[in-house]
N, C-alpha and C. Protein backbone atom coordinates (compact mmCIF):
# COMPACT_ATOMS: atom_id res chain seq x y z
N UNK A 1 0.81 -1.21 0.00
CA UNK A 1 0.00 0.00 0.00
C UNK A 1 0.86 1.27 0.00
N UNK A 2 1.90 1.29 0.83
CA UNK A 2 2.81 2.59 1.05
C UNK A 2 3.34 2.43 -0.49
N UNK A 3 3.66 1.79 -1.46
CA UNK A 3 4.32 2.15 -2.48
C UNK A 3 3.23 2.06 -3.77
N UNK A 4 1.67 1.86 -3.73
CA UNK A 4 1.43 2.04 -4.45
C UNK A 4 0.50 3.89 -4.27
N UNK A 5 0.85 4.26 -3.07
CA UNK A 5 0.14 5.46 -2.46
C UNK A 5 1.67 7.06 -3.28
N UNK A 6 2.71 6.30 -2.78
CA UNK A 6 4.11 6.83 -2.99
C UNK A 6 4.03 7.17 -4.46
N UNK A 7 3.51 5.91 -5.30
CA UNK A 7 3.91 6.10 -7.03
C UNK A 7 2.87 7.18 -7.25
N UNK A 8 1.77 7.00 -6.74
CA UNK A 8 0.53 8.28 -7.36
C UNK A 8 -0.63 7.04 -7.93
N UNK A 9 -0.26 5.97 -8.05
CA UNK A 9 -1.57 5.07 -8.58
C UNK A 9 -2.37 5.07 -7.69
N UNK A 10 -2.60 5.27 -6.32
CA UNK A 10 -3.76 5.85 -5.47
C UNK A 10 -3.62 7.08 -4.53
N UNK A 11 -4.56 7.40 -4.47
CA UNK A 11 -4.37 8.76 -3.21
C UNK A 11 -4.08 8.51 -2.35
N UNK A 12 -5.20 7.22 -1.83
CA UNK A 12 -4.57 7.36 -0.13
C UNK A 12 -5.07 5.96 0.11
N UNK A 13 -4.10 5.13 1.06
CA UNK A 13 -5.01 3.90 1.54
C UNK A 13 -4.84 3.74 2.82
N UNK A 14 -5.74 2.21 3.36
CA UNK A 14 -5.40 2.23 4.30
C UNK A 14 -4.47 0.62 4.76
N UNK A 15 -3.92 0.79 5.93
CA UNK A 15 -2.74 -0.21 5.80
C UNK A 15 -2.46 -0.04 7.09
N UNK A 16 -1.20 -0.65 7.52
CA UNK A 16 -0.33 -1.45 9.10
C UNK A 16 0.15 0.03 9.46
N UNK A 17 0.19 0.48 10.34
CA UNK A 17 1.18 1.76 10.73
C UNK A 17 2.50 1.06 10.74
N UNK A 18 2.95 -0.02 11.25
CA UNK A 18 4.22 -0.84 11.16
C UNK A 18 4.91 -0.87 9.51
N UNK A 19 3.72 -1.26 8.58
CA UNK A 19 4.12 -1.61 7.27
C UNK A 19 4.53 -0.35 6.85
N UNK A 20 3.95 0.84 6.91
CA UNK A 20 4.17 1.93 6.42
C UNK A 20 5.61 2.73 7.02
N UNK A 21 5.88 2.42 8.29
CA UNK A 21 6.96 3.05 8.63
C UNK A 21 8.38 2.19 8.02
N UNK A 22 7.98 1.17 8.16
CA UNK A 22 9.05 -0.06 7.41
C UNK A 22 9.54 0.59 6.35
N UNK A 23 8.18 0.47 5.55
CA UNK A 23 8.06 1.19 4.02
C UNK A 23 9.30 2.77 3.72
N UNK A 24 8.81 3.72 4.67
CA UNK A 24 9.05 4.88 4.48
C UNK A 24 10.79 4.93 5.27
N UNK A 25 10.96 4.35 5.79
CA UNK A 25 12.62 4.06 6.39
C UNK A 25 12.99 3.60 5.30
N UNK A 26 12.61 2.07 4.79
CA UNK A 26 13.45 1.51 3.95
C UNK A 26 13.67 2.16 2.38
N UNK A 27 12.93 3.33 2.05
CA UNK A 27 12.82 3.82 0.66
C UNK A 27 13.17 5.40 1.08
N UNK A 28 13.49 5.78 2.14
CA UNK A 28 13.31 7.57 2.67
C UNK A 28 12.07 8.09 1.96
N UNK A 29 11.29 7.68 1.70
CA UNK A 29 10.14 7.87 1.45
C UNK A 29 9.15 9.29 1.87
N UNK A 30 8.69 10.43 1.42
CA UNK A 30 7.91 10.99 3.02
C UNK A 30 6.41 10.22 2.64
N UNK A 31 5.83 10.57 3.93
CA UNK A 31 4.02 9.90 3.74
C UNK A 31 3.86 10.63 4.61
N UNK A 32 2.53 10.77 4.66
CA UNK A 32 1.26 11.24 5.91
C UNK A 32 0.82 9.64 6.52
N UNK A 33 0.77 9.90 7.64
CA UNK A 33 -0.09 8.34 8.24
C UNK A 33 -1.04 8.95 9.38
N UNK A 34 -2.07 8.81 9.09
CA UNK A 34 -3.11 9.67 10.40
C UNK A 34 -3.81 7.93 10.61
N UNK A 35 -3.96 8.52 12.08
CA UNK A 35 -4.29 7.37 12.76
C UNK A 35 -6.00 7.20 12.53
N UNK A 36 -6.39 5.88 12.37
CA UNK A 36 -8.10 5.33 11.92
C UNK A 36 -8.26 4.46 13.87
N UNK A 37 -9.57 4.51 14.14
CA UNK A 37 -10.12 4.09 14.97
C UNK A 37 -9.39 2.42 15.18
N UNK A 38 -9.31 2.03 16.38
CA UNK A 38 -8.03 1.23 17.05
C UNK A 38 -9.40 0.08 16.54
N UNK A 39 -8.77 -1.06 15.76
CA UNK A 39 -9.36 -2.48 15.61
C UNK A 39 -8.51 -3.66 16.51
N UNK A 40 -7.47 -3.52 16.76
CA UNK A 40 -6.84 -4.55 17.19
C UNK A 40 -5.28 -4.22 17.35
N UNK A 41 -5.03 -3.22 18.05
CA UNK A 41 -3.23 -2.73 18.36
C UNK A 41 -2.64 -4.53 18.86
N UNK A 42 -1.36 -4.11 17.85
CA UNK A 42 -0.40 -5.40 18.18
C UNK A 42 0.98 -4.21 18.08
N UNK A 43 1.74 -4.87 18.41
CA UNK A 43 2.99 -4.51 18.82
C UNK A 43 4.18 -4.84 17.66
N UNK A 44 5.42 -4.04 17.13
CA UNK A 44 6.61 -4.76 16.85
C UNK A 44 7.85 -4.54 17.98
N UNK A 45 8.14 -5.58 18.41
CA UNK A 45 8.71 -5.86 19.60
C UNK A 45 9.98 -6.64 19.24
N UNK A 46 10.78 -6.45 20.09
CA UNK A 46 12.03 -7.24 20.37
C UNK A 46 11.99 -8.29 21.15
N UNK A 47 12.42 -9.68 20.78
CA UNK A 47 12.55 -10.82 21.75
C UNK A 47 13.75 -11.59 21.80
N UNK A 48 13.88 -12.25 22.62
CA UNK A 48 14.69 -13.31 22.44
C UNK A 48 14.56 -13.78 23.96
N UNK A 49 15.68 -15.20 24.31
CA UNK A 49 15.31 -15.94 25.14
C UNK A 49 16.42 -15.56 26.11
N UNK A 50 15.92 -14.94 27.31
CA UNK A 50 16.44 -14.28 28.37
C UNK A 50 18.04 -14.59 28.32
N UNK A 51 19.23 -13.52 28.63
CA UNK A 51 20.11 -13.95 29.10
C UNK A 51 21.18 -14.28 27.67
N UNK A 52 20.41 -14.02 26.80
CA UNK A 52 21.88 -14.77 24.83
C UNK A 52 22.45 -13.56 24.97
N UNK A 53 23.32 -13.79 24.49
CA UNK A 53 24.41 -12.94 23.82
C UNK A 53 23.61 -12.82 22.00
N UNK A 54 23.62 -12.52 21.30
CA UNK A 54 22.39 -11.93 20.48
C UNK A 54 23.26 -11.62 19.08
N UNK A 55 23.40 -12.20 18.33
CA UNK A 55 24.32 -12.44 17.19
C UNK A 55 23.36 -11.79 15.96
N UNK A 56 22.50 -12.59 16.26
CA UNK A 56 21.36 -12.03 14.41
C UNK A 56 20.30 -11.74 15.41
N UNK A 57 19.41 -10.69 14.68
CA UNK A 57 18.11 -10.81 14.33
C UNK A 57 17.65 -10.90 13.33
N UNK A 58 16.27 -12.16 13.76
CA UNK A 58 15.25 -12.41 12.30
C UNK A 58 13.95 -11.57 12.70
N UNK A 59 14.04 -10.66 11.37
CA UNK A 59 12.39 -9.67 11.46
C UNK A 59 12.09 -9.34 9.90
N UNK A 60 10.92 -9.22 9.73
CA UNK A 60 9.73 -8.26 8.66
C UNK A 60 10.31 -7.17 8.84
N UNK A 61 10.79 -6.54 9.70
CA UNK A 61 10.90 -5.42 9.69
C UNK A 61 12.49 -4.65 9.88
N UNK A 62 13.23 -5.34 8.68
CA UNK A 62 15.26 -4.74 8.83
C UNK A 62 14.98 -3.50 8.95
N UNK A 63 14.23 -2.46 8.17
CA UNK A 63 14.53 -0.91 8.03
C UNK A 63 14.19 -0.68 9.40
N UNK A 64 13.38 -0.82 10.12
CA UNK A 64 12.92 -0.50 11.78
C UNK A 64 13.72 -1.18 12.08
N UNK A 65 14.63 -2.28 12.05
CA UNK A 65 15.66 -2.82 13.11
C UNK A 65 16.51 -2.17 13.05
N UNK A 66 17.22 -1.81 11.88
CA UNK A 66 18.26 -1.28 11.96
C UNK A 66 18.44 0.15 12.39
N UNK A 67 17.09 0.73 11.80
CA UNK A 67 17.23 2.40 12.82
C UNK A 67 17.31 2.28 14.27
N UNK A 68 16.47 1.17 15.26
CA UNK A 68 16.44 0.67 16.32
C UNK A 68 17.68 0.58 16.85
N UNK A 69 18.21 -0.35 16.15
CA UNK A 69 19.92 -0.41 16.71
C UNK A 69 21.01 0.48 16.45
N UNK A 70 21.22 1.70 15.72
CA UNK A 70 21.53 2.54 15.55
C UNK A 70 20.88 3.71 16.40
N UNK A 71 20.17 3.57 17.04
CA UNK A 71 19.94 4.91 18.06
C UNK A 71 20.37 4.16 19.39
N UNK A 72 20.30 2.62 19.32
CA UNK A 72 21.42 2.47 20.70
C UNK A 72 22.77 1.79 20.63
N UNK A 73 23.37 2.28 19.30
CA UNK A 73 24.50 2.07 19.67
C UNK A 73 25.15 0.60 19.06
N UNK A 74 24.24 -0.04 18.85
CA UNK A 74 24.53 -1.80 18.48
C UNK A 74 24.56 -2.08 17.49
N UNK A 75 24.63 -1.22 16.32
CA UNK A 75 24.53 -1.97 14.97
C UNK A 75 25.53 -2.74 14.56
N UNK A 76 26.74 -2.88 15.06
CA UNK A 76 27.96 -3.24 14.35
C UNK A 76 28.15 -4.76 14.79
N UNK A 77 27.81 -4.88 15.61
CA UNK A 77 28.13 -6.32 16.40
C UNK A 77 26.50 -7.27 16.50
N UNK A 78 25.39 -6.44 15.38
CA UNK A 78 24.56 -7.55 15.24
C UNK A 78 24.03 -7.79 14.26
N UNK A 79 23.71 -8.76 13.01
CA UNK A 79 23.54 -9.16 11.84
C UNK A 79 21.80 -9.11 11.78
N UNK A 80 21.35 -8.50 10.52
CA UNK A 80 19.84 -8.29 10.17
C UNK A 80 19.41 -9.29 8.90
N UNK A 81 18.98 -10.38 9.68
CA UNK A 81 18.47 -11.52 8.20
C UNK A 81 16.78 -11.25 8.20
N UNK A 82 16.12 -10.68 7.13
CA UNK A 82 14.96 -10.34 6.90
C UNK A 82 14.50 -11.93 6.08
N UNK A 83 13.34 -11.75 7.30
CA UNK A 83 12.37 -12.77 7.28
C UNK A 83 10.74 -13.08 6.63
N UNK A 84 10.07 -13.37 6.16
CA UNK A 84 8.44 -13.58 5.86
C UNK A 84 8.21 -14.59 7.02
N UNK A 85 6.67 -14.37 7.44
CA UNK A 85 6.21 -15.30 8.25
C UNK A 85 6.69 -15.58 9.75
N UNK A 86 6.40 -16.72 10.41
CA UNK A 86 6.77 -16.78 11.50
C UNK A 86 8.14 -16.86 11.54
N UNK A 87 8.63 -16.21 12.60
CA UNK A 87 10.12 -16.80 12.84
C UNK A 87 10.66 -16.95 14.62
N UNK A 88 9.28 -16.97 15.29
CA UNK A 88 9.30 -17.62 16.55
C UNK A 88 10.40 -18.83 16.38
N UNK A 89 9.90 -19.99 15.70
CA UNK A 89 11.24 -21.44 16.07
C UNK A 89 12.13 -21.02 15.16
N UNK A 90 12.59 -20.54 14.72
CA UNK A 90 13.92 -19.93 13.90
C UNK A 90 14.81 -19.36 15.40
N UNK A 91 13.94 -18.34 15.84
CA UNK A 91 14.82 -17.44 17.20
C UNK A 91 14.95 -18.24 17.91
N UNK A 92 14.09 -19.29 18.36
CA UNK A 92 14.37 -20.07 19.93
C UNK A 92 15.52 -21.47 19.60
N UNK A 93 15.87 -21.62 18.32
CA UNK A 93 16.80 -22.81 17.92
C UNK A 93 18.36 -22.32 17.64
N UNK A 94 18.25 -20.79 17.91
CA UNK A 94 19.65 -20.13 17.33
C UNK A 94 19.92 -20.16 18.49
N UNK A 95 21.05 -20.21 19.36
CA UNK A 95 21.49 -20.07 20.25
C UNK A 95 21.73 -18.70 20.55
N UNK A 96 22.10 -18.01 19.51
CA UNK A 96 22.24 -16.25 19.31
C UNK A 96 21.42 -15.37 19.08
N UNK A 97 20.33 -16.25 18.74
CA UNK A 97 19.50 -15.25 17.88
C UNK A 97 18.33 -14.27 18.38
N UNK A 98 17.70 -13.64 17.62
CA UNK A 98 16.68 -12.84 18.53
C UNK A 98 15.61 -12.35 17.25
N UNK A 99 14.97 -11.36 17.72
CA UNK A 99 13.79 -11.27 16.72
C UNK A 99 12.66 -9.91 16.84
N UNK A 100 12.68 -8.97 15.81
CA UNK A 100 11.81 -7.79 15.79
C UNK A 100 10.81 -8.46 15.38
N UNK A 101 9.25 -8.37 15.47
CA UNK A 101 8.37 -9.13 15.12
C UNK A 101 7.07 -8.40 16.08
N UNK A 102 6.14 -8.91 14.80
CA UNK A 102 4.64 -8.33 15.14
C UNK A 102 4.00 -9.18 16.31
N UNK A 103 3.82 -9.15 17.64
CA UNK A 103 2.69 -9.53 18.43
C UNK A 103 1.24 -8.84 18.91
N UNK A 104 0.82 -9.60 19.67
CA UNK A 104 -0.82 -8.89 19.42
C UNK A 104 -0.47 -9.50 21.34
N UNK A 105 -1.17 -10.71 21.52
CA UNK A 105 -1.47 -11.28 22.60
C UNK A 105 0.11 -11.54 23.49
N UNK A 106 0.88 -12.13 22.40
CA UNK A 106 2.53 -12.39 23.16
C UNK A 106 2.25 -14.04 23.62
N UNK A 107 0.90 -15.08 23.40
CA UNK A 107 0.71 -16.15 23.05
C UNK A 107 1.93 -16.91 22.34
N UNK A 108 2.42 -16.76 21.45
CA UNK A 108 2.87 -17.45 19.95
C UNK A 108 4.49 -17.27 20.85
N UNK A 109 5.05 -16.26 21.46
CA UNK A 109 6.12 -15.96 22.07
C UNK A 109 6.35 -16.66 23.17
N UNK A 110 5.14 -17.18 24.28
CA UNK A 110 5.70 -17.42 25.47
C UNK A 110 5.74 -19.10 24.93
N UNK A 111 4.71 -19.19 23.86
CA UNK A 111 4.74 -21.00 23.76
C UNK A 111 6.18 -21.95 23.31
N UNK A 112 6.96 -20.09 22.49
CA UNK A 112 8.45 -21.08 22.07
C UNK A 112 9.20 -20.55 22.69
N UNK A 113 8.95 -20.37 24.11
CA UNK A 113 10.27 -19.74 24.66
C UNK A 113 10.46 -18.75 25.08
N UNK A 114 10.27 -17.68 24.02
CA UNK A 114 11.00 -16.32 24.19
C UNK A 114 10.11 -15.33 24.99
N UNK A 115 11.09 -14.27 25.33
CA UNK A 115 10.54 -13.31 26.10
C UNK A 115 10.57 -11.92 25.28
N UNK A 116 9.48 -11.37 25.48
CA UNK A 116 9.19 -9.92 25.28
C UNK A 116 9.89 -9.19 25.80
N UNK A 117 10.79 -8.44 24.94
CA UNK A 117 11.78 -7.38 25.82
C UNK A 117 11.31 -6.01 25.53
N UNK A 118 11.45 -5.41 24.49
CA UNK A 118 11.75 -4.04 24.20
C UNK A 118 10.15 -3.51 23.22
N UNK A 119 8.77 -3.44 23.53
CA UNK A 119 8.30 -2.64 22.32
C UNK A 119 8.80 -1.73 22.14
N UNK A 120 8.86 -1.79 20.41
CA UNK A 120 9.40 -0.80 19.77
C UNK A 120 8.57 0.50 18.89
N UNK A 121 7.17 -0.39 18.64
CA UNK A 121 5.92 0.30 18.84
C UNK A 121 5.14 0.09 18.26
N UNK A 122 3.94 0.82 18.45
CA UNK A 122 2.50 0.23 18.39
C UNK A 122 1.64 0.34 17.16
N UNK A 123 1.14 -0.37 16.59
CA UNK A 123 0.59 -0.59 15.19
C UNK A 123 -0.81 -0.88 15.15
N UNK A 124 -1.53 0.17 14.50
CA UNK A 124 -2.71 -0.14 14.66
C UNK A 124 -3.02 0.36 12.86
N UNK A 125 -4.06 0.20 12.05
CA UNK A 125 -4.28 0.46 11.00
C UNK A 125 -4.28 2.33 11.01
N UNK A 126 -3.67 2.68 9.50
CA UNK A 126 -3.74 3.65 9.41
C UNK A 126 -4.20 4.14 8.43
N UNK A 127 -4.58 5.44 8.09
CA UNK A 127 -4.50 5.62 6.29
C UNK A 127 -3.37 6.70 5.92
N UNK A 128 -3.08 6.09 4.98
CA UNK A 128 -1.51 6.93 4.40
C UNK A 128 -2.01 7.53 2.90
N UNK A 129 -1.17 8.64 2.67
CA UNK A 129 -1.19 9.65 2.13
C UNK A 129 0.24 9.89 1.15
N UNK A 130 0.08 10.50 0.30
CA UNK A 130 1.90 11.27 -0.23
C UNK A 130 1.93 12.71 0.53
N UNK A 131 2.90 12.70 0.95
CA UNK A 131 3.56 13.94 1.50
C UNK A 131 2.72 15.09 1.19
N UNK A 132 2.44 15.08 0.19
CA UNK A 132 2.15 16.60 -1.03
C UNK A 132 0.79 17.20 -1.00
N UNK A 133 -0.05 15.84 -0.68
CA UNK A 133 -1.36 15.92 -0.42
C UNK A 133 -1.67 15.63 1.17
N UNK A 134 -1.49 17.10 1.64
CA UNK A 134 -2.07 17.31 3.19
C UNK A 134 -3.12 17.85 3.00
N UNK A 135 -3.83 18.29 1.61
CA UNK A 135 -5.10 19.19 2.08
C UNK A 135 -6.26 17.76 1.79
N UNK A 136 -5.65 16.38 1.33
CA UNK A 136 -7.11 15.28 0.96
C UNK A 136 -7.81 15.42 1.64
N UNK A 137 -9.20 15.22 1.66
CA UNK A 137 -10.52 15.46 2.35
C UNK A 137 -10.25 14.82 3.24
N UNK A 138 -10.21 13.57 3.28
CA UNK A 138 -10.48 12.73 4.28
C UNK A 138 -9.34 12.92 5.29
N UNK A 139 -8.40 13.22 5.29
CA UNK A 139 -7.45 13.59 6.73
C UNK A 139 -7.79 15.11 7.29
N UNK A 140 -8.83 15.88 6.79
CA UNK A 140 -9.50 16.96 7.57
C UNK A 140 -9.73 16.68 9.28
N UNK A 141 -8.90 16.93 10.10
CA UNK A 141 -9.38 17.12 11.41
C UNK A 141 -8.79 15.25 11.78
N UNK A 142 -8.00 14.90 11.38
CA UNK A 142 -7.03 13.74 11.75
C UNK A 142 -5.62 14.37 11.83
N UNK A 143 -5.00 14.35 12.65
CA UNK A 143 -3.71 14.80 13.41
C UNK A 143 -2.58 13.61 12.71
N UNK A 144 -1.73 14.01 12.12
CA UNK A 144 -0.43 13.38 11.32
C UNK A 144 0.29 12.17 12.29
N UNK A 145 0.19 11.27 11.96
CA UNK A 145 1.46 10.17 12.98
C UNK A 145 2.34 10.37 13.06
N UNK A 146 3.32 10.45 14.03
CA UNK A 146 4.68 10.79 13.84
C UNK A 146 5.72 9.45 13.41
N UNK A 147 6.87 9.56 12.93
CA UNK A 147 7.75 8.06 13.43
C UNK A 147 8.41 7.88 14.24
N UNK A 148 8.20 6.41 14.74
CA UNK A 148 9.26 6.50 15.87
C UNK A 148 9.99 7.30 16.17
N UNK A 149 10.66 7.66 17.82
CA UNK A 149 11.72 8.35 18.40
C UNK A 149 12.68 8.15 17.75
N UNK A 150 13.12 6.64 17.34
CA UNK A 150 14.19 5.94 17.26
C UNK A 150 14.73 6.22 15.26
N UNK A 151 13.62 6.84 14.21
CA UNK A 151 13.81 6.25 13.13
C UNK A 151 14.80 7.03 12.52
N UNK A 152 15.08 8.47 12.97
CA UNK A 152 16.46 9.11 12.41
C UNK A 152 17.94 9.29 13.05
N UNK A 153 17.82 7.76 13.82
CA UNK A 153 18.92 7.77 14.63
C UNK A 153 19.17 8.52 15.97
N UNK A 154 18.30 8.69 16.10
CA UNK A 154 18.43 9.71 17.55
C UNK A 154 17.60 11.10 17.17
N UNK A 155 17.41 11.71 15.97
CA UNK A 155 16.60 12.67 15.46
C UNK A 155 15.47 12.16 15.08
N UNK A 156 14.23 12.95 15.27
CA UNK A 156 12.61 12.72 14.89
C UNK A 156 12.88 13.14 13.27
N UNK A 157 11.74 12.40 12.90
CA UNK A 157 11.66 12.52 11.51
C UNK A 157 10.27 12.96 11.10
N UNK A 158 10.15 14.00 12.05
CA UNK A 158 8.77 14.36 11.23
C UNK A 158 8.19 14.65 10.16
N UNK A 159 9.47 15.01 9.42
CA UNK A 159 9.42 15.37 7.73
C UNK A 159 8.72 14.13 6.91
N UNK A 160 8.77 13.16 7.26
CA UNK A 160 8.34 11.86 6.54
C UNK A 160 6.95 11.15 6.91
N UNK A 161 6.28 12.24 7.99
CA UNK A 161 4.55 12.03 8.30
C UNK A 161 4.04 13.10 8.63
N UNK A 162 4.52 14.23 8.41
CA UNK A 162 4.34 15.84 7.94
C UNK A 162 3.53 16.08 9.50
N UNK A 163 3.85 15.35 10.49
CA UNK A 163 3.23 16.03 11.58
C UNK A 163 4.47 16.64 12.77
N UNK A 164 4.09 16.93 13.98
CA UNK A 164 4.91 16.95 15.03
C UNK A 164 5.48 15.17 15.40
N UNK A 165 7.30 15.93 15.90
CA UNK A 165 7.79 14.77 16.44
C UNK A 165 7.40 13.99 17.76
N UNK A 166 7.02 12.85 17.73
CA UNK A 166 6.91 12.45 19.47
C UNK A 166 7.33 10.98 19.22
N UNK A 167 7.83 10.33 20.10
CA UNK A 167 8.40 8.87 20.21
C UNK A 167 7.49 8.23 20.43
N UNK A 168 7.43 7.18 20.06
CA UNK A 168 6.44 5.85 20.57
C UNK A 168 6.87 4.86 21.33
């Protein structure tokens, strides 16, 4: 959705607040993302199994990992293998490994093991926009999403959801 909103083949859709920030990190992209009425907030979170030393992470989401680990400091000493689908028994069989990944309940996490460490933040459906078009009807009197604290390295990036900066 974020890249068929980006090319101009639609105005505006609606989609993951997660997918879209992914989206807009991994391409520097700008978008509008105004937040739609909460159906079901799930989380992209950091896990792994208490106590590893933490070699890779497997996630959907490298462009949010890697800004993640670059605002604390860790990028150099940890490897980003981008994943589809589950990768719960992938993380709990690596001895090193760990994992950015979408939860809702944290069910699917405690059954293989791992522990919930770090949300990184909260995803609920949004509708996204191109940069250019802040006056579309339908974001009249909807307030701009910001991105993560974490997505310009330690700087807000409000330029890329045309609202005020605030961390999640």
């Amino acid at each position: 959705m974020p890249e068929l909103v980006a090319s101009g083949a639609v105005d505006a859709g609606v989609t993951g607040y997660d997918v879209c920030v992914e989206w807009s990190l991994a391409y520097d992209e700008p978008l509008n993302l105004y937040a739609l009425p909460a159906t079901r907030t799930s989380f992209v979170t950091y896990c792994t199994v208490a106590g590893r030393q933490v070699e890779t992470i497997y996630t959907e989401y490298p462009a949010i990992t890697a800004a993640w680990l670059r605002a604390h400091a860790r990028q150099d000493s940890v490897r980003i293998v981008r994943m589809r689908g589950s990768t719960e028994g992938i993380i709990r069989v690596d001895d090193h490994g760990a994992g950015v990944l979408l939860v809702t309940s944290g069910q699917t996490l405690a059954a293989n093991g791992l522990d919930m460490d770090v949300p990184l933040l909260a995803t609920d459906m949004c509708l996204v926009t191109r940069a250019s078009s802040r006056d579309w009807a339908v974001t009249a009197g909807k307030q701009a999403l910001p991105m993560p604290s974490f997505a310009g390295g330690g700087e807000q990036r409000a330029d890329v959801v045309g609202g005020p900066a605030h961390g999640n």
